[in-house]
Every structure is written in C-alpha cells, then in structure tokens.
PDB file of N, CA and C in Angstrom:
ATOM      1  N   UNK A   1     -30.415  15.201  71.979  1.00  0.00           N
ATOM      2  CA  UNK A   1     -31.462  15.383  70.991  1.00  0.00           C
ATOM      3  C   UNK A   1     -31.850  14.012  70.419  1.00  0.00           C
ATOM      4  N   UNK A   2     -33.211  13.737  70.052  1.00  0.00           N
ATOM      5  CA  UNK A   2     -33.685  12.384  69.961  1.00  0.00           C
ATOM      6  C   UNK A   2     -33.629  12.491  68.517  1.00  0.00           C
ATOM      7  N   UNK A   3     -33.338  11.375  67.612  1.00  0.00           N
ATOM      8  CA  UNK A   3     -33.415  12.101  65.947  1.00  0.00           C
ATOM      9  C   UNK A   3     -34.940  10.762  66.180  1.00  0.00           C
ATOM     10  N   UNK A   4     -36.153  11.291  65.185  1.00  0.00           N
ATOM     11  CA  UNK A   4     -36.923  11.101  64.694  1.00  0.00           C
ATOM     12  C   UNK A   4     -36.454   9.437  63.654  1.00  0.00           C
ATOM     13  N   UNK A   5     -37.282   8.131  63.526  1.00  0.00           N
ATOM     14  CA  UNK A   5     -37.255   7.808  62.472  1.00  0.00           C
ATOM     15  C   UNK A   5     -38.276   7.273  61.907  1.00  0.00           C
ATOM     16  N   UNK A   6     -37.542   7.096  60.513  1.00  0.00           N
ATOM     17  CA  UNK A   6     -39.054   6.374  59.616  1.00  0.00           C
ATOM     18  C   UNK A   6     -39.225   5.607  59.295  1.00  0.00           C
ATOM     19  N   UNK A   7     -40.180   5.253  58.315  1.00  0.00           N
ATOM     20  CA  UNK A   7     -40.476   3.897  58.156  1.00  0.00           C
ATOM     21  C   UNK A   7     -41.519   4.278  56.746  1.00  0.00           C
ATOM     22  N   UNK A   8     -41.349   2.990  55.855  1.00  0.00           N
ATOM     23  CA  UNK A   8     -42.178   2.769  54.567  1.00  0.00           C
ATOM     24  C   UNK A   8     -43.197   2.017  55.067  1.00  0.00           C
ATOM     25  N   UNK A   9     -44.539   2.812  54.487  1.00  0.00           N
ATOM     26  CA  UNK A   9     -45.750   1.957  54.296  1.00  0.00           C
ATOM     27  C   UNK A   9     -46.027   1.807  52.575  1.00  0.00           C
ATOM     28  N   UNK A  10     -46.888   1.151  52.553  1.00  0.00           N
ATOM     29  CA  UNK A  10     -47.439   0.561  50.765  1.00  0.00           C
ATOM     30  C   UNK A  10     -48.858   1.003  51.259  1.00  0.00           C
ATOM     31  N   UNK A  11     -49.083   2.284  50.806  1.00  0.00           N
ATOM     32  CA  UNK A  11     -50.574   2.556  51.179  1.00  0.00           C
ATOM     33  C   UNK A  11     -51.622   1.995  49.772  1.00  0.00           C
ATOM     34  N   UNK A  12     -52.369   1.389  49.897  1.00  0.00           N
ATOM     35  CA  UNK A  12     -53.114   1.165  48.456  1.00  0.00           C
ATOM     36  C   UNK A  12     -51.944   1.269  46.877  1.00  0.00           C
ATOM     37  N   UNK A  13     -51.106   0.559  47.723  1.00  0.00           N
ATOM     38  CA  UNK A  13     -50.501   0.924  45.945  1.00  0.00           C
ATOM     39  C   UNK A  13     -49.266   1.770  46.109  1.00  0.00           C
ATOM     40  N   UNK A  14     -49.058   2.163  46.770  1.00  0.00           N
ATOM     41  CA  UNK A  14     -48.305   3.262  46.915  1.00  0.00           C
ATOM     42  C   UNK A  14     -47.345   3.598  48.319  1.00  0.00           C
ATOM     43  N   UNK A  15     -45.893   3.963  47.862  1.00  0.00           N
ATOM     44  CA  UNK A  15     -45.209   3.856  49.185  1.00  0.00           C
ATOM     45  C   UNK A  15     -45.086   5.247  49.803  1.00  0.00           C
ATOM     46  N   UNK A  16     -45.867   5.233  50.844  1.00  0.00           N
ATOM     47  CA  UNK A  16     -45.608   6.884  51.800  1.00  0.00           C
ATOM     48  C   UNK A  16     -44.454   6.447  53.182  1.00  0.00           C
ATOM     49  N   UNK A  17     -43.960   7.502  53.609  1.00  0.00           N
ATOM     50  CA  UNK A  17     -43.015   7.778  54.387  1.00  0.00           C
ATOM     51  C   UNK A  17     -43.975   8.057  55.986  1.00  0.00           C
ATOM     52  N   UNK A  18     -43.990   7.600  57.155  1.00  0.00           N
ATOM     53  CA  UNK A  18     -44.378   8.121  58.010  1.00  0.00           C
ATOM     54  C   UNK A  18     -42.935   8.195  59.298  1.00  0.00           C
ATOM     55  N   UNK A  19     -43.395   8.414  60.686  1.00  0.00           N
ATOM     56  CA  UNK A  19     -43.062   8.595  61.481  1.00  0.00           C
ATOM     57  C   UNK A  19     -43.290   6.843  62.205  1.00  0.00           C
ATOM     58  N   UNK A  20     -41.801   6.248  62.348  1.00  0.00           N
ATOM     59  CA  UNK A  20     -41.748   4.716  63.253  1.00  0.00           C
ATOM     60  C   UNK A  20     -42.785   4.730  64.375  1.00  0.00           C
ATOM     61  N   UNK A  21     -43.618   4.122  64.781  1.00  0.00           N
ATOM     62  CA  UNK A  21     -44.640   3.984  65.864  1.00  0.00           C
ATOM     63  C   UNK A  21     -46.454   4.556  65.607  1.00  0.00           C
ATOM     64  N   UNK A  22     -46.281   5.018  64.568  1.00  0.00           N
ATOM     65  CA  UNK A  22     -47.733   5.902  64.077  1.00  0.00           C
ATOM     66  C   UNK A  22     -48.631   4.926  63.832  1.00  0.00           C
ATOM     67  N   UNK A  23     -49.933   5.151  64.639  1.00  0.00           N
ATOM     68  CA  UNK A  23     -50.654   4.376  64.501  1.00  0.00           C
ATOM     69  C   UNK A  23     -51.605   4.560  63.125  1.00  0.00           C
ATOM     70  N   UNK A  24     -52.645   3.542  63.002  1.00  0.00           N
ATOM     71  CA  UNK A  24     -53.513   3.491  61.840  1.00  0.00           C
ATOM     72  C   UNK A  24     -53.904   4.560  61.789  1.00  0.00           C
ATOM     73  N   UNK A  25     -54.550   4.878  62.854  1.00  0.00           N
ATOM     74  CA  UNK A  25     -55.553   6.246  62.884  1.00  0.00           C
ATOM     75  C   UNK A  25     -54.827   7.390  62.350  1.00  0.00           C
ATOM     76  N   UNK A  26     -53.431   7.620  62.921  1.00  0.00           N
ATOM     77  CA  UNK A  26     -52.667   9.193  62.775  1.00  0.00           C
ATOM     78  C   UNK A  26     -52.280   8.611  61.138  1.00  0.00           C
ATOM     79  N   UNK A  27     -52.179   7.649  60.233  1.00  0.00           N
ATOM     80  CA  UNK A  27     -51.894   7.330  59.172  1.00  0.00           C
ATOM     81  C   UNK A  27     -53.048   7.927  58.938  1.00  0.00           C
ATOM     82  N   UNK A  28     -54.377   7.617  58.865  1.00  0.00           N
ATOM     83  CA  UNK A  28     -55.697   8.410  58.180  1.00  0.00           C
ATOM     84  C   UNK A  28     -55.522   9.712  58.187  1.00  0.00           C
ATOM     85  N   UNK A  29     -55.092  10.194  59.344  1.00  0.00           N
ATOM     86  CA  UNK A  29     -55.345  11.634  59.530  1.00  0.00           C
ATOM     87  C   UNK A  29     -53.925  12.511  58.845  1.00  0.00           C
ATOM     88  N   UNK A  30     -52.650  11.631  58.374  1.00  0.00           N
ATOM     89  CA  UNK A  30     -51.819  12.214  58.153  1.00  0.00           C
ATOM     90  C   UNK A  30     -52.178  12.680  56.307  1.00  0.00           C
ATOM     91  N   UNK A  31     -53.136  11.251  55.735  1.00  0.00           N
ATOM     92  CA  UNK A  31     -53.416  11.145  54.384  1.00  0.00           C
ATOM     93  C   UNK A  31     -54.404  11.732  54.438  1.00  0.00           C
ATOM     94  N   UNK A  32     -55.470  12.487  55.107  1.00  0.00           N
ATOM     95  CA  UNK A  32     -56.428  13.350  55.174  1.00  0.00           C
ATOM     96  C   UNK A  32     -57.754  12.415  54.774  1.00  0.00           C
ATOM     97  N   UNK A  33     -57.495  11.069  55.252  1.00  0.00           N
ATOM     98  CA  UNK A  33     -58.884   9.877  55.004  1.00  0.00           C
ATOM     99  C   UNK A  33     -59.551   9.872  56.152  1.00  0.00           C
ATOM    100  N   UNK A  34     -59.138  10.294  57.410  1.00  0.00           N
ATOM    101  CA  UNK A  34     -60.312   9.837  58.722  1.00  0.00           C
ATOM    102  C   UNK A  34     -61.614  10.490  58.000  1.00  0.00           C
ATOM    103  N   UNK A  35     -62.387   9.786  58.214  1.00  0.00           N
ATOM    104  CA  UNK A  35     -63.840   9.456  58.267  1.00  0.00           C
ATOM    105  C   UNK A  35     -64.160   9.719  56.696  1.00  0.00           C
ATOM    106  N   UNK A  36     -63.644   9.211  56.166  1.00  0.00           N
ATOM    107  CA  UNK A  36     -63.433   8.527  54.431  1.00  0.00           C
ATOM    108  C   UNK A  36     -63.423   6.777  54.550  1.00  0.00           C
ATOM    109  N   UNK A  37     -62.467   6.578  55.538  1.00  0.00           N
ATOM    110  CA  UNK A  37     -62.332   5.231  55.052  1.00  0.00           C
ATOM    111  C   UNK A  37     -62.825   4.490  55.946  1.00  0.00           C
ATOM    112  N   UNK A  38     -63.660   3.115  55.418  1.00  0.00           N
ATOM    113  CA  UNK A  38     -64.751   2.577  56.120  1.00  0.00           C
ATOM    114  C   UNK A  38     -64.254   1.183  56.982  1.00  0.00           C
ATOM    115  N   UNK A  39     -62.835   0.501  55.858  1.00  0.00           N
ATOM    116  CA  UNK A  39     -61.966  -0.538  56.612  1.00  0.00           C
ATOM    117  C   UNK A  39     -60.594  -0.534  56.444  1.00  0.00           C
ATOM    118  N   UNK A  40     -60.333  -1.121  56.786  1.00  0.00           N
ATOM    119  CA  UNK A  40     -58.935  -1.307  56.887  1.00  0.00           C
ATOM    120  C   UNK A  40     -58.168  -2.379  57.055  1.00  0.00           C
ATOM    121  N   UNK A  41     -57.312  -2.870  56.063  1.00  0.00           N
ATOM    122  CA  UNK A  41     -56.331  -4.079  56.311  1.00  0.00           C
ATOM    123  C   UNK A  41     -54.812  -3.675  56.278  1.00  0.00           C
ATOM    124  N   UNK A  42     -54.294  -4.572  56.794  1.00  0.00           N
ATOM    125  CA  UNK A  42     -52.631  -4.569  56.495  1.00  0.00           C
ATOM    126  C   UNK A  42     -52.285  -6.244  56.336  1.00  0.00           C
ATOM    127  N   UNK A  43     -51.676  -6.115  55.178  1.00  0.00           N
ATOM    128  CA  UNK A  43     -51.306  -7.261  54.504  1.00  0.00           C
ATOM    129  C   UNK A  43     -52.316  -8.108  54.984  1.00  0.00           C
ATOM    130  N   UNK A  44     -53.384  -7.458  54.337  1.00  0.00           N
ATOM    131  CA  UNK A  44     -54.738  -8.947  54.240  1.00  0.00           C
ATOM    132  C   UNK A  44     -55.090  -9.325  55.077  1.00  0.00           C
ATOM    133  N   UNK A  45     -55.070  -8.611  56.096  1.00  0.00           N
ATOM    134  CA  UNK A  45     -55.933  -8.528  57.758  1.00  0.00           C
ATOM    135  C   UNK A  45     -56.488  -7.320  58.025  1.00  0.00           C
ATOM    136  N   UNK A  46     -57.785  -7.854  58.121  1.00  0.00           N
ATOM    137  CA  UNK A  46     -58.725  -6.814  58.694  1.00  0.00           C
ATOM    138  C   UNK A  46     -58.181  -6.298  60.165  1.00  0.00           C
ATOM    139  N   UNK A  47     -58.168  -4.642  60.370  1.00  0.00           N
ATOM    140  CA  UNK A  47     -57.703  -4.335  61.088  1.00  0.00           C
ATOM    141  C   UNK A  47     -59.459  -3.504  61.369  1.00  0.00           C
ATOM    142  N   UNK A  48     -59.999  -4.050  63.099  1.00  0.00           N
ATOM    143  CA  UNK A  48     -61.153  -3.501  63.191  1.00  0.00           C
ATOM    144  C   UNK A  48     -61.078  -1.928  63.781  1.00  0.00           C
ATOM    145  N   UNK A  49     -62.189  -1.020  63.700  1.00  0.00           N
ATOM    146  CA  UNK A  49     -62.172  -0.056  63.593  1.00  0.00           C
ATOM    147  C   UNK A  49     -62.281   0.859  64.999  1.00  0.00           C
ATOM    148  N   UNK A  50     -62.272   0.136  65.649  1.00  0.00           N
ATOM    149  CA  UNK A  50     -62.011   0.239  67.616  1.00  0.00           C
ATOM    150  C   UNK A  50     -60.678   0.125  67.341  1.00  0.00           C
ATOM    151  N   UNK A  51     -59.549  -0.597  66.572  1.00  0.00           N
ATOM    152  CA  UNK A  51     -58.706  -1.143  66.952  1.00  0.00           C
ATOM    153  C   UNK A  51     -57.363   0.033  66.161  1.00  0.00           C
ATOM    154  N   UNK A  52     -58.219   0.894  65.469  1.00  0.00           N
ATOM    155  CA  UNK A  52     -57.458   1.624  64.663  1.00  0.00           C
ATOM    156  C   UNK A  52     -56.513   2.915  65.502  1.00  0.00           C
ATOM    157  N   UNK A  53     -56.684   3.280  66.777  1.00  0.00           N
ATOM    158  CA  UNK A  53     -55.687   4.561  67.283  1.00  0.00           C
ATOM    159  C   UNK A  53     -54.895   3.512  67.887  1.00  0.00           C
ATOM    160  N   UNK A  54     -54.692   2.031  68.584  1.00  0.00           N
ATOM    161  CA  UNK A  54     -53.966   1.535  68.870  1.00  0.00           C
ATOM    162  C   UNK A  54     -52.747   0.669  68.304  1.00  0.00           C
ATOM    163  N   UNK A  55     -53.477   0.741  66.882  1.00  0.00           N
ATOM    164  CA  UNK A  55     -52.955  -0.290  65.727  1.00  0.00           C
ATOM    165  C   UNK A  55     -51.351  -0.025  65.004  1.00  0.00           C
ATOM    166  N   UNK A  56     -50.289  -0.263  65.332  1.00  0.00           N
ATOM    167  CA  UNK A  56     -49.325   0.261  65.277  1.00  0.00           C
ATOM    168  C   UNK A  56     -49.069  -0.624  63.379  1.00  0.00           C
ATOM    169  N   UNK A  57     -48.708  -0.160  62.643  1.00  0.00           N
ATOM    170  CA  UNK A  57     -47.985  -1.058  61.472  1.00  0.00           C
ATOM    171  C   UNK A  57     -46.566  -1.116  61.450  1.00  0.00           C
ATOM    172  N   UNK A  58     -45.950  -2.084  60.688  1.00  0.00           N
ATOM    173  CA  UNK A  58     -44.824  -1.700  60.775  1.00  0.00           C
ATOM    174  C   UNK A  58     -43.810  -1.733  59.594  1.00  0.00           C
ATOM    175  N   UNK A  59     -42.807  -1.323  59.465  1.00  0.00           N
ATOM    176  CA  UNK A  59     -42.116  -0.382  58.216  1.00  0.00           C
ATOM    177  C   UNK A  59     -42.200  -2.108  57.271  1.00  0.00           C
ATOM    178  N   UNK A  60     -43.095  -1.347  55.784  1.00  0.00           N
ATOM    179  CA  UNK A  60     -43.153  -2.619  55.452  1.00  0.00           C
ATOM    180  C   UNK A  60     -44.332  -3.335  55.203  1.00  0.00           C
ATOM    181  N   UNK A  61     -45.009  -2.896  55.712  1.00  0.00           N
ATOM    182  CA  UNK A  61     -46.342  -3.467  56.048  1.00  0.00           C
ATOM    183  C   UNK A  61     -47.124  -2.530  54.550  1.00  0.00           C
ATOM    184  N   UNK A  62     -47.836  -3.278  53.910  1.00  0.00           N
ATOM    185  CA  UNK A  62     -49.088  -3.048  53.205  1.00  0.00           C
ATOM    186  C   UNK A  62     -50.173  -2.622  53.380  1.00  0.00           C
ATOM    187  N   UNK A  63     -50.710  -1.370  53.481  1.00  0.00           N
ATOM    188  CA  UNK A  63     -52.197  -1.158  53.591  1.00  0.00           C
ATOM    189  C   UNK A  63     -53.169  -1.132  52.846  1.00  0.00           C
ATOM    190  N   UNK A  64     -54.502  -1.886  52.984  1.00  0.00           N
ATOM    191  CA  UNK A  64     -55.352  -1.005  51.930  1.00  0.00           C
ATOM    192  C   UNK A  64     -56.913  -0.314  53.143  1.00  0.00           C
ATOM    193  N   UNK A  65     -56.449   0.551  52.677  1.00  0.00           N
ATOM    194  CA  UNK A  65     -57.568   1.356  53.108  1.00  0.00           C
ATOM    195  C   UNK A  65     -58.732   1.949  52.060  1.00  0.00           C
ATOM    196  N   UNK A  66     -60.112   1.009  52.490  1.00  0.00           N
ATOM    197  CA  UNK A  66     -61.539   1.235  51.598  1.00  0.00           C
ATOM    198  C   UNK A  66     -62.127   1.810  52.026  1.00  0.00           C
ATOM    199  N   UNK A  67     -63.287   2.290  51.193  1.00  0.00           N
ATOM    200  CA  UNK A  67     -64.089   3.120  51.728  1.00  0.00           C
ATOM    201  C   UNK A  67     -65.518   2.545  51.047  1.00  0.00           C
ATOM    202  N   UNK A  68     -66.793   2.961  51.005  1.00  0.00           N
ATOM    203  CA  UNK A  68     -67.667   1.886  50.174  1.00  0.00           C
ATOM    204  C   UNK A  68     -68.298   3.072  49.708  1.00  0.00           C
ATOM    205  N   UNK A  69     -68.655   2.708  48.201  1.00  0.00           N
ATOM    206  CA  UNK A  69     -69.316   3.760  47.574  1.00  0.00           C
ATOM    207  C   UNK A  69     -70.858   2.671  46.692  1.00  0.00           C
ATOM    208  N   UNK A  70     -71.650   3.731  47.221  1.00  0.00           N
ATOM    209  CA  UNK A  70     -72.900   3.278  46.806  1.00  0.00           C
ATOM    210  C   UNK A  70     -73.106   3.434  45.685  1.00  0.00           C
ATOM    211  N   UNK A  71     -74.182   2.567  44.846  1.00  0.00           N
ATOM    212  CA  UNK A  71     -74.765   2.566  43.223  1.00  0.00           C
ATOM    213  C   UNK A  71     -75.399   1.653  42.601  1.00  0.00           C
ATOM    214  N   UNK A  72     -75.009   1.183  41.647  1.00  0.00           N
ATOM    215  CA  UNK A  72     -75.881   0.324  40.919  1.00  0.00           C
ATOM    216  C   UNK A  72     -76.261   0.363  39.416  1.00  0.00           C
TER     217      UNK A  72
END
C-alpha cells in the first residue's frame, strides 16, 4: 500500500495542506479558483498560464494567486 504525502503551501496568506506533486492547476481546482484567477506567482515568480497544469510547487513554496477586478 502506497501511503499518500503532503506538503504545506502559503496560499495568499494562508497555509493549506495539499497532496506532494499537485500541480498549480489541481491547486485552483482543489480551492475552487479555476477560472477566478487571472495570475499566478510562487514566491514572486510569475508562473505563466500555459504553464499552470505542469507547474509543480513545492512544500513551502508561497503562492499568490490574483484575479483583476474592474472599477474606478
């Protein structure tokens, strides 16, 4: 039996628990943000948005994930 492990992210502020190897994308979709959030960095690198189902982070790593809201 394979045991599962994890890993800490710092999502915007905040530390969530995922699954070791999860990419950016399954991070959006685990926080219920795919097609909410418009960019994406980890620790202050733009991570581009082609680049997000391949984009692995790792335990530790900082995200901020934006989104852009219009006004004025």
């Amino acid at each position: 039996m394979i045991k599962e492990s994890y890993m800490k992210l710092i999502v915007n502020g905040q530390e969530k628990t995922f699954t070791t190897g999860v990419t950016l994308a399954q991070v959006l979709t685990e926080l219920q943000l795919d097609g909410k959030v418009m960019a994406a960095a980890v620790n202050m690198e733009i991570v581009k948005q082609e680049d997000w189902k391949t984009y692995q982070p790792k335990d530790g790593d900082k995200l901020e994930l934006l989104d852009f809201v219009g006004g004025g």
